[in-house]
N, C-alpha and C. Protein backbone atom coordinates (compact mmCIF):
# COMPACT_ATOMS: atom_id res chain seq x y z
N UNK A 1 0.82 -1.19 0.00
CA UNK A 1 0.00 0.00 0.00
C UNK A 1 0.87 1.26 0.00
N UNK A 2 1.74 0.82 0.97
CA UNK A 2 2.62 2.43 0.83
C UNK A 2 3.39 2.51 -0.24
N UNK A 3 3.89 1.30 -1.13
CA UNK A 3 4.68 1.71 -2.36
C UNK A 3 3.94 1.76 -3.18
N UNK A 4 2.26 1.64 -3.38
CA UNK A 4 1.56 2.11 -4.60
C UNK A 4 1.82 4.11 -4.09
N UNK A 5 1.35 4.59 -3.17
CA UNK A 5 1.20 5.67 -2.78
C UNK A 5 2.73 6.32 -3.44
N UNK A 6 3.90 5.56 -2.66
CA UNK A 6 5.25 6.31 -2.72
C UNK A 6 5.35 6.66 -4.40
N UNK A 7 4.69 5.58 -5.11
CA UNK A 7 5.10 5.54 -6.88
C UNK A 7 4.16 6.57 -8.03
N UNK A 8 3.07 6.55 -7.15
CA UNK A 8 2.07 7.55 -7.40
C UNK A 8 2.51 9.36 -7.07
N UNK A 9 3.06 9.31 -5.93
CA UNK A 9 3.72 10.44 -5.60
C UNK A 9 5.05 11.08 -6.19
N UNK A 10 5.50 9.97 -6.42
CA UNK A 10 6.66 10.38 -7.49
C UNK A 10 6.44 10.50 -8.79
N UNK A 11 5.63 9.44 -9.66
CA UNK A 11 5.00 10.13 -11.11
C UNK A 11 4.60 11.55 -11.34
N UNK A 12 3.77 11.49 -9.81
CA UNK A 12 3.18 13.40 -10.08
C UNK A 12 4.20 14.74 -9.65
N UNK A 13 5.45 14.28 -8.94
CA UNK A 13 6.38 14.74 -8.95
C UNK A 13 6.92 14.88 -10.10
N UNK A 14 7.39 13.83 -10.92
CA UNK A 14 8.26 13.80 -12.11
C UNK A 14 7.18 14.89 -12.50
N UNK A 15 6.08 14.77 -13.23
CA UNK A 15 5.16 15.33 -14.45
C UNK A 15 5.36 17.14 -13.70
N UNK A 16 5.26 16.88 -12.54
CA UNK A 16 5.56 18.39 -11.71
C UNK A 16 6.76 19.27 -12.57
N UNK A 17 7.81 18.32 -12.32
CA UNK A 17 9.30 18.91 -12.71
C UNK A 17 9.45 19.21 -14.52
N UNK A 18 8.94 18.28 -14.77
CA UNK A 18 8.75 18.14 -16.77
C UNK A 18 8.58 19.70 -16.84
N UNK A 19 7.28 19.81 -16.30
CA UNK A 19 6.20 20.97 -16.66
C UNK A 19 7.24 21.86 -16.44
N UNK A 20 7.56 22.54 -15.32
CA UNK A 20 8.48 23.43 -14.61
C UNK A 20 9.43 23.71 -15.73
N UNK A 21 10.30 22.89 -16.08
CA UNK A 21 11.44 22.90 -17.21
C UNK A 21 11.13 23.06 -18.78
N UNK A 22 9.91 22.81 -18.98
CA UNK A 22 9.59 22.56 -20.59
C UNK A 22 8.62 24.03 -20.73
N UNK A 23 7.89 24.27 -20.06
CA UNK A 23 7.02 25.18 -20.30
C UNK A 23 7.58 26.47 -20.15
N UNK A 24 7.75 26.80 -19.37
CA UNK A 24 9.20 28.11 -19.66
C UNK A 24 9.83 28.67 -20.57
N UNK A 25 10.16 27.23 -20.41
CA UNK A 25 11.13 27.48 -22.27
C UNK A 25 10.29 27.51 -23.66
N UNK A 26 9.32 27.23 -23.62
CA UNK A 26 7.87 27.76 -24.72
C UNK A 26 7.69 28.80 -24.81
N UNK A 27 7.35 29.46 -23.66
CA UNK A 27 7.32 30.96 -23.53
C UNK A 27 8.65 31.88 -24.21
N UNK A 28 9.59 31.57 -23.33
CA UNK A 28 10.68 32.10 -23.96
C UNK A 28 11.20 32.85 -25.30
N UNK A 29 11.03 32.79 -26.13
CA UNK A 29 10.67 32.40 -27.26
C UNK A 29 10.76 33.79 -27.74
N UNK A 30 11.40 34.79 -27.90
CA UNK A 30 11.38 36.19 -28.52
C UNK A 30 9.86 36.55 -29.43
N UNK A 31 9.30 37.58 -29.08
CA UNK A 31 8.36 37.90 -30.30
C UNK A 31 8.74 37.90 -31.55
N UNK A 32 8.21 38.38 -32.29
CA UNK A 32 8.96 38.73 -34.14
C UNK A 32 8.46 40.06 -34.05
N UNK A 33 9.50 41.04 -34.57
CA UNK A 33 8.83 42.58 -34.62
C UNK A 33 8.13 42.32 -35.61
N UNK A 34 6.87 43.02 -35.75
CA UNK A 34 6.01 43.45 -37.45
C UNK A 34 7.18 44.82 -37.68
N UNK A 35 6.59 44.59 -39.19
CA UNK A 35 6.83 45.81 -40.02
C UNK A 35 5.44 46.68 -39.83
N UNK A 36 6.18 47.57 -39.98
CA UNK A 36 5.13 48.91 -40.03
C UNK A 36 4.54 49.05 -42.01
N UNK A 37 4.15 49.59 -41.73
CA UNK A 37 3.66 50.19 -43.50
C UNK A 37 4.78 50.68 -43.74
N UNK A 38 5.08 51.61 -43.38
CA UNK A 38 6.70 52.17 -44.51
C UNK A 38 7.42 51.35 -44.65
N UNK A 39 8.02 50.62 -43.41
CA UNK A 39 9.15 49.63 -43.96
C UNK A 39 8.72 48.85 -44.93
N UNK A 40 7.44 48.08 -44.55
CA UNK A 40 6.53 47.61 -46.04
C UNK A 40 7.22 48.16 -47.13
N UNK A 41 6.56 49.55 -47.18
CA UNK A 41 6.83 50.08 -48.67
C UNK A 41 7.81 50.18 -49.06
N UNK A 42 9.11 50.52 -48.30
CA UNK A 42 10.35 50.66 -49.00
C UNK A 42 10.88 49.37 -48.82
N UNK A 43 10.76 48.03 -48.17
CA UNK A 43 10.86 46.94 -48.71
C UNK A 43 10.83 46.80 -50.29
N UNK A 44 9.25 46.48 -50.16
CA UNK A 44 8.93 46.71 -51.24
C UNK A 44 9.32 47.48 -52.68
N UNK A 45 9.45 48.17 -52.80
CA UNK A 45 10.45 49.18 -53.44
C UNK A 45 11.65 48.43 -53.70
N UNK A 46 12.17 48.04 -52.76
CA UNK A 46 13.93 47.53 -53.11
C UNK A 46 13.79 46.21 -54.16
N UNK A 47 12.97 45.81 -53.38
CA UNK A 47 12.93 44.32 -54.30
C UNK A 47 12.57 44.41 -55.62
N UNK A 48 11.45 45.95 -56.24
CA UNK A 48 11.17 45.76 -57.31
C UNK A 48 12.20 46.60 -58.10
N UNK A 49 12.99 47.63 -57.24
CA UNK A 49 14.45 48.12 -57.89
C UNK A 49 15.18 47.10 -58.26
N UNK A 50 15.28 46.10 -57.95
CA UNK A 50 16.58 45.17 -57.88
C UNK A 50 15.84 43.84 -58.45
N UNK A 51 14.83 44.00 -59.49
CA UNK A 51 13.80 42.66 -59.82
C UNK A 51 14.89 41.94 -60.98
N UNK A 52 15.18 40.58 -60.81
CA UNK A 52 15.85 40.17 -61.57
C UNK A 52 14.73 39.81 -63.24
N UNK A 53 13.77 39.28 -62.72
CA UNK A 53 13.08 38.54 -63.71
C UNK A 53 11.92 39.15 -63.88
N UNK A 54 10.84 39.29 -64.54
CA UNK A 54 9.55 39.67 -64.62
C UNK A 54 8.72 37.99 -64.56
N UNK A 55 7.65 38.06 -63.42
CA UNK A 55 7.39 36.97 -63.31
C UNK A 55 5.91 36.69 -63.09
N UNK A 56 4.99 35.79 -63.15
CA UNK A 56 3.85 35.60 -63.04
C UNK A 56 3.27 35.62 -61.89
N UNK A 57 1.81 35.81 -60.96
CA UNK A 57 1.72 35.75 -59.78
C UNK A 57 2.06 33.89 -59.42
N UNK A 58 1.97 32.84 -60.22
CA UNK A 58 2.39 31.87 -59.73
C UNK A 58 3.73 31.35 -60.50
N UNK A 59 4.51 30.92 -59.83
CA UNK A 59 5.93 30.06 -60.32
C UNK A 59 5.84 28.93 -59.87
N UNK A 60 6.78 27.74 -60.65
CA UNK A 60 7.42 26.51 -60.09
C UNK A 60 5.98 25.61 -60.04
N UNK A 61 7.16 24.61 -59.85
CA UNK A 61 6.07 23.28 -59.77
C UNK A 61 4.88 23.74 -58.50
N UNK A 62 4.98 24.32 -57.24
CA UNK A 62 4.03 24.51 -56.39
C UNK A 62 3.42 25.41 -56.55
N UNK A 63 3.73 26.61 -57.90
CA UNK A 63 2.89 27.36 -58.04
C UNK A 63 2.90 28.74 -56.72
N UNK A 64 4.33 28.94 -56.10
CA UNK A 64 4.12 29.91 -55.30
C UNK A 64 4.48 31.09 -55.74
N UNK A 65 4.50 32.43 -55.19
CA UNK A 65 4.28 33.69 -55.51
C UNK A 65 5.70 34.19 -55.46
N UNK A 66 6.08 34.78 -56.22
CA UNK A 66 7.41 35.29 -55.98
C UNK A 66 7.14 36.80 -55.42
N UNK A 67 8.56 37.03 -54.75
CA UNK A 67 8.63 37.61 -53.59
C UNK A 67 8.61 39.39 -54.41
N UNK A 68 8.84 39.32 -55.81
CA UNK A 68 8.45 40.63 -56.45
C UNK A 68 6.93 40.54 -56.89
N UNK A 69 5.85 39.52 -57.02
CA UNK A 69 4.61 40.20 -56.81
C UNK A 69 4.08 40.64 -55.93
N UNK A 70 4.43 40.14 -54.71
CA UNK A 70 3.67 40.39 -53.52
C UNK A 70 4.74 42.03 -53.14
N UNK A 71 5.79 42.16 -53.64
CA UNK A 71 6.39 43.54 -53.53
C UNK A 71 4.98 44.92 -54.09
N UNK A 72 5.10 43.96 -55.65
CA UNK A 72 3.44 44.86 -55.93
C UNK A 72 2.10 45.20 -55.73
N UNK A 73 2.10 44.14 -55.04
CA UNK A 73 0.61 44.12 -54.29
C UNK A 73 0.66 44.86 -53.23
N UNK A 74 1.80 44.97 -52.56
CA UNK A 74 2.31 46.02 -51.55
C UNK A 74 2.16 47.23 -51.94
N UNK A 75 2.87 47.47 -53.20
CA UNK A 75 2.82 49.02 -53.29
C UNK A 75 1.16 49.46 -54.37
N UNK A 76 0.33 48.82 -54.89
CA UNK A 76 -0.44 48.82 -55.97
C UNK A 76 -1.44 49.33 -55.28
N UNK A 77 -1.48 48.83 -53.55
CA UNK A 77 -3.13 49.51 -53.13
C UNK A 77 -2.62 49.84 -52.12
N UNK A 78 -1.51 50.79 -52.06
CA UNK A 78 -1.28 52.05 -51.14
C UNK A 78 -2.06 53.65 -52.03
N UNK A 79 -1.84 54.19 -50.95
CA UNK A 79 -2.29 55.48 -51.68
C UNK A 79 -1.35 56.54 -52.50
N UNK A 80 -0.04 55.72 -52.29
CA UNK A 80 1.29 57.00 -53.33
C UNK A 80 1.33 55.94 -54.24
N UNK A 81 0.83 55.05 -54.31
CA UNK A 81 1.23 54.03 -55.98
C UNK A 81 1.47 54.56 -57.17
N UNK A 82 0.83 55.34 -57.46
CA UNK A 82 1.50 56.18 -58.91
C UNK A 82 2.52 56.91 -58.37
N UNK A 83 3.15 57.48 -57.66
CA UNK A 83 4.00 58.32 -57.81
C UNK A 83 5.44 57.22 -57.21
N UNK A 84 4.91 56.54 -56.81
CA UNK A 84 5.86 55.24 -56.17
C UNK A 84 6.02 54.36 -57.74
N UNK A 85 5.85 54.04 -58.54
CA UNK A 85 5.01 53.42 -59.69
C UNK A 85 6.30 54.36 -60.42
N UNK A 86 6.12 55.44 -60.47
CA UNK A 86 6.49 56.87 -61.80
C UNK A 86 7.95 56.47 -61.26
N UNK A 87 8.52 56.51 -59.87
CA UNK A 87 10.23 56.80 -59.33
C UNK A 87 10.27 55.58 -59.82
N UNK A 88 9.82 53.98 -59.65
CA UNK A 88 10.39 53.09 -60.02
C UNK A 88 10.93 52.74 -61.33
N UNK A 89 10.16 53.63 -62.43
CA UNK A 89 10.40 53.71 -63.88
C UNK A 89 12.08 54.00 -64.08
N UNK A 90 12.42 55.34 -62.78
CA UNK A 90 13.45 55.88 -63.12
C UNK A 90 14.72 54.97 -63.19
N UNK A 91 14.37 54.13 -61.67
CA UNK A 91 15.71 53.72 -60.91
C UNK A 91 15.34 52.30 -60.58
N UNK A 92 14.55 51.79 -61.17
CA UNK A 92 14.64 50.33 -61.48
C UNK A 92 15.33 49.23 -62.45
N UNK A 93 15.85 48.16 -62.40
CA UNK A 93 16.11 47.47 -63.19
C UNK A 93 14.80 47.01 -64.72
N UNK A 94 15.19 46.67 -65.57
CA UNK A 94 14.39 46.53 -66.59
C UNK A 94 12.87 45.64 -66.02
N UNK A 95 13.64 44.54 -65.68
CA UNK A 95 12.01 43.91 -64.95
C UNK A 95 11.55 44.85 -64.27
N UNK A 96 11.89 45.62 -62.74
CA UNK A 96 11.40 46.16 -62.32
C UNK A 96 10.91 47.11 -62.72
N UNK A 97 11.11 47.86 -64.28
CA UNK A 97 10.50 48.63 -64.41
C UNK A 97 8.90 48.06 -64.73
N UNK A 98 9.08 46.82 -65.99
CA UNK A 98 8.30 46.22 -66.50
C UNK A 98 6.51 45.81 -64.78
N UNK A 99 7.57 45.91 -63.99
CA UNK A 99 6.43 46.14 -62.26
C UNK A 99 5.83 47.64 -62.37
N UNK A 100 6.52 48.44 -62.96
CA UNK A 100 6.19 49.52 -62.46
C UNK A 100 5.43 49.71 -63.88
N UNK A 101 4.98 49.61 -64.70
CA UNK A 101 4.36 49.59 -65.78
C UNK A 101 3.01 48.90 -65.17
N UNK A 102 3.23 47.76 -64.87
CA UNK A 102 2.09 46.82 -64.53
C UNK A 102 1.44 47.72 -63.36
N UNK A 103 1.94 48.16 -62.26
CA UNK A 103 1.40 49.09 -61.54
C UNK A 103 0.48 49.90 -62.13
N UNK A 104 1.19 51.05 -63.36
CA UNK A 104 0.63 52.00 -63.42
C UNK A 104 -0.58 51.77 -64.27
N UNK A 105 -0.40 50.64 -65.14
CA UNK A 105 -1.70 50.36 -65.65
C UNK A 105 -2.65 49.59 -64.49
N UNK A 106 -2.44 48.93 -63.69
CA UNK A 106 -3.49 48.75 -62.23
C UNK A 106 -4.06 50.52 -61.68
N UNK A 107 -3.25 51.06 -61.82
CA UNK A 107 -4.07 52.38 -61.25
C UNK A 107 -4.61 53.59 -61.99
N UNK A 108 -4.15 53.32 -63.12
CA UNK A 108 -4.40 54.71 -63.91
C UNK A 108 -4.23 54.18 -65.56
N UNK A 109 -4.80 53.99 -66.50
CA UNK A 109 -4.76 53.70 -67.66
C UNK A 109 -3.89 54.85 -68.13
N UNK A 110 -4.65 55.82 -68.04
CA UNK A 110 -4.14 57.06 -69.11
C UNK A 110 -2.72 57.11 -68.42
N UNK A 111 -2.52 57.13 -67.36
CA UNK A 111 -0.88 57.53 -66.92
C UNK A 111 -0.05 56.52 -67.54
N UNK A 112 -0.47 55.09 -67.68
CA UNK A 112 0.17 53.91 -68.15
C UNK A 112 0.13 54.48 -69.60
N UNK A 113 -0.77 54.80 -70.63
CA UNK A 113 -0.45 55.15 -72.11
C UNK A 113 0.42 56.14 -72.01
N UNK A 114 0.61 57.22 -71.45
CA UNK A 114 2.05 58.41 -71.09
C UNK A 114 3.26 57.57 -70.71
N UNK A 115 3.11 56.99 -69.91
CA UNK A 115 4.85 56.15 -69.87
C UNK A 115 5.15 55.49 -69.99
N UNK A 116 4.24 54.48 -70.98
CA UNK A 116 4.75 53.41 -71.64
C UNK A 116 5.23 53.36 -73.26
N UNK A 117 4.76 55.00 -73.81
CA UNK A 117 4.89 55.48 -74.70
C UNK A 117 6.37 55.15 -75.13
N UNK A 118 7.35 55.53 -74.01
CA UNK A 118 9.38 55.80 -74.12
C UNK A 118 9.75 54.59 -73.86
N UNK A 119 8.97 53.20 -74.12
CA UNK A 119 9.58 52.22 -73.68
C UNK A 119 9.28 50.84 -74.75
N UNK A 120 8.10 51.81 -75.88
CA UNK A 120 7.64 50.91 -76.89
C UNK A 120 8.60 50.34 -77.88
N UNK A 121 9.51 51.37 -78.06
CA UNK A 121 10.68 50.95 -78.75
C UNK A 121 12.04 50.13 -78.18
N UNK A 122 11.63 49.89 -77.06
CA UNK A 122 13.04 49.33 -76.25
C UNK A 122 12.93 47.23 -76.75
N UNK A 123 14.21 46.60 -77.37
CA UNK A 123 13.95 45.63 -77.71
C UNK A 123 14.48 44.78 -77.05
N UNK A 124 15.57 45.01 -75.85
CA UNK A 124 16.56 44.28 -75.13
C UNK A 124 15.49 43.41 -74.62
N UNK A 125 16.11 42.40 -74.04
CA UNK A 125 15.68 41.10 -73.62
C UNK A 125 15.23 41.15 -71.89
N UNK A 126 14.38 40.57 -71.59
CA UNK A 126 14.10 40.16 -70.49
C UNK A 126 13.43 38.85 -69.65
N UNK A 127 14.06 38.42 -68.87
CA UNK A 127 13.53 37.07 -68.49
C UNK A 127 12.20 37.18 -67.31
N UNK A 128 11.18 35.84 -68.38
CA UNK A 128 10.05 35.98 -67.86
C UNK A 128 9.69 34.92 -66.82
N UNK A 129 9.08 34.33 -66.38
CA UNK A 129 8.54 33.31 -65.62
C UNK A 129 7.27 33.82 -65.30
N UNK A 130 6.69 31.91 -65.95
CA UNK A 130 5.37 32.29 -65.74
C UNK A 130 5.06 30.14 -65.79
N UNK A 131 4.28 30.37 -64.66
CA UNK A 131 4.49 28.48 -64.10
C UNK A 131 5.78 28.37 -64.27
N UNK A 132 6.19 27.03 -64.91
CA UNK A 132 7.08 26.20 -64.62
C UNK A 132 8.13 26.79 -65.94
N UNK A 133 8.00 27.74 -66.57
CA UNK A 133 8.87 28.43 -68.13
C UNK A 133 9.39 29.09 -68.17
N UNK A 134 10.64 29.14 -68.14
CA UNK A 134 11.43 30.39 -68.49
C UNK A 134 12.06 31.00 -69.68
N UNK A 135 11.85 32.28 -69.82
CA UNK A 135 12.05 32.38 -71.35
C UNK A 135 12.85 33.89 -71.04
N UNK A 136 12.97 34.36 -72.44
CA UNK A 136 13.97 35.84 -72.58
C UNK A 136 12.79 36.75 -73.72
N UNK A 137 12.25 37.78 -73.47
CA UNK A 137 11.31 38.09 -74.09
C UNK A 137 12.09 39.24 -74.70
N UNK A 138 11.50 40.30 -75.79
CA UNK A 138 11.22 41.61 -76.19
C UNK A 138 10.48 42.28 -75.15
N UNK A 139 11.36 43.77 -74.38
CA UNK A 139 10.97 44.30 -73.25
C UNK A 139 9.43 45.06 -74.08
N UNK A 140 9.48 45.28 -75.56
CA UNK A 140 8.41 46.06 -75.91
C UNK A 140 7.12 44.98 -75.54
N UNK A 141 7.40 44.08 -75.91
CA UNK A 141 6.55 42.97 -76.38
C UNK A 141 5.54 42.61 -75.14
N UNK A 142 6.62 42.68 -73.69
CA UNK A 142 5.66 42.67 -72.56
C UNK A 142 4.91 43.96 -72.54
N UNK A 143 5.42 45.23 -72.78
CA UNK A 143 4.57 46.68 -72.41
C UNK A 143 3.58 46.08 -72.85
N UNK A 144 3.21 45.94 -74.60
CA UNK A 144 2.30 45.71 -75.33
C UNK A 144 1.32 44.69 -74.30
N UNK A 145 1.88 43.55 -73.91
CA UNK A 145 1.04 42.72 -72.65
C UNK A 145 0.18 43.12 -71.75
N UNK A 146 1.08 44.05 -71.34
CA UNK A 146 0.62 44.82 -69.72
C UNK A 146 -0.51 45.68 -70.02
N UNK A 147 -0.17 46.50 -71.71
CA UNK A 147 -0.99 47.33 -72.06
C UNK A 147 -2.73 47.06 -72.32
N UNK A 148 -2.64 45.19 -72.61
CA UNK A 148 -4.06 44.54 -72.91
C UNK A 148 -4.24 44.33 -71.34
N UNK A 149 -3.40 44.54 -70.35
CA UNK A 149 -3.92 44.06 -68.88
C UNK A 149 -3.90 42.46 -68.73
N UNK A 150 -2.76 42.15 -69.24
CA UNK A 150 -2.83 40.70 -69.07
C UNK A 150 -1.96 40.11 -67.76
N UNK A 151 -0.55 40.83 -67.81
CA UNK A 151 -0.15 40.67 -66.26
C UNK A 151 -0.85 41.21 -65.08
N UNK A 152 -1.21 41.95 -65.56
CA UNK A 152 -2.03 42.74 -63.95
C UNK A 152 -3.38 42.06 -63.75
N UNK A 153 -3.90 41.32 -64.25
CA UNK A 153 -5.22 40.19 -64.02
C UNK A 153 -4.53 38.99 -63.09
N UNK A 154 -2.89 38.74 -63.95
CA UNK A 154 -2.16 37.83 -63.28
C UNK A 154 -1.73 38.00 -61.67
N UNK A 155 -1.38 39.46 -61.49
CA UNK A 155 -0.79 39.81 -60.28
C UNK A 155 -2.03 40.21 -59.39
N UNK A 156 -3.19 40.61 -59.62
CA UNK A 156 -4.38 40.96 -58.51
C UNK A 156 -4.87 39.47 -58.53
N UNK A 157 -5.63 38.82 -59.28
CA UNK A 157 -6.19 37.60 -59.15
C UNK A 157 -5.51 36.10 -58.65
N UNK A 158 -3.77 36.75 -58.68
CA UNK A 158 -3.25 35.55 -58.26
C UNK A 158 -2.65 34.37 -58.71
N UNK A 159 -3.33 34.71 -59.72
CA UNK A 159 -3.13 33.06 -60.92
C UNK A 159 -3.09 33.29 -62.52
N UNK A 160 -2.07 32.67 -63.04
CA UNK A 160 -2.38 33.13 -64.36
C UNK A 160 -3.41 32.77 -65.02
């Protein structure tokens, strides 16, 4: 009788001590700072300055989002998007400009026919992705794209 008691008393001891040592250390555990909206935005911003590829809202066999659409979706339904949209034209890489095109036709048609005007003639190459394909396009050839609204159906809706 007393060593059922003594064995019983010590199980709930042990489970006592577990708890004590394990649960603590759960807590522990640093928060994660959020970003604020600006850092957002100038995140955002960098990645589409520095866009290697022009790419579809889905890539790859799993079909996930690359980290320059969701840059645009960031900046597309803020309230400085065109003028955030207009600087990226300046000081972006070619894809990234090809974002900032797609932008400006998401917010403003007529501003998109004004600055896509200086870029109809540009023929250099750019790499696209779109699913599982990668290719080297005519930079005019996408404006002309963007201009029917075919990437920007891609980048709000998600899916090509």
């Amino acid at each position: 009788m007393i060593t059922a008691r003594l064995v019983a008393l010590a199980s709930l001891g042990f489970w006592f001590c577990l708890i004590a040592v394990v649960f603590p250390r759960m807590r522990s555990t640093p928060p994660r700072p959020e970003l604020r909206h600006a850092q957002q935005a100038d995140l955002a911003v960098t990645i589409l300055q520095n866009a290697e590829q022009f790419s579809s809202a889905s890539v790859g066999y799993a079909g996930m989002t690359p980290n320059e659409v969701i840059a645009w979706r960031v900046i597309a339904f803020r309230a400085d998007a065109e003028s955030t949209f207009l600087k990226l034209l300046d000081t972006a890489t070619p894809a990234g400009q090809l974002y900032a095109l797609a932008g400006l036709r998401f917010r403003s048609n007529a501003l998109f026919t004004r600055e896509a005007e200086q870029f109809k003639s540009r023929s250099d190459k750019v790499h696209i992705i779109s699913g599982c394909i990668v290719w080297s396009t005519p930079f005019d050839e996408i404006v002309t794209q963007i201009g029917r609204g075919e990437w920007v159906r891609s980048f709000v809706k998600g899916s090509d």
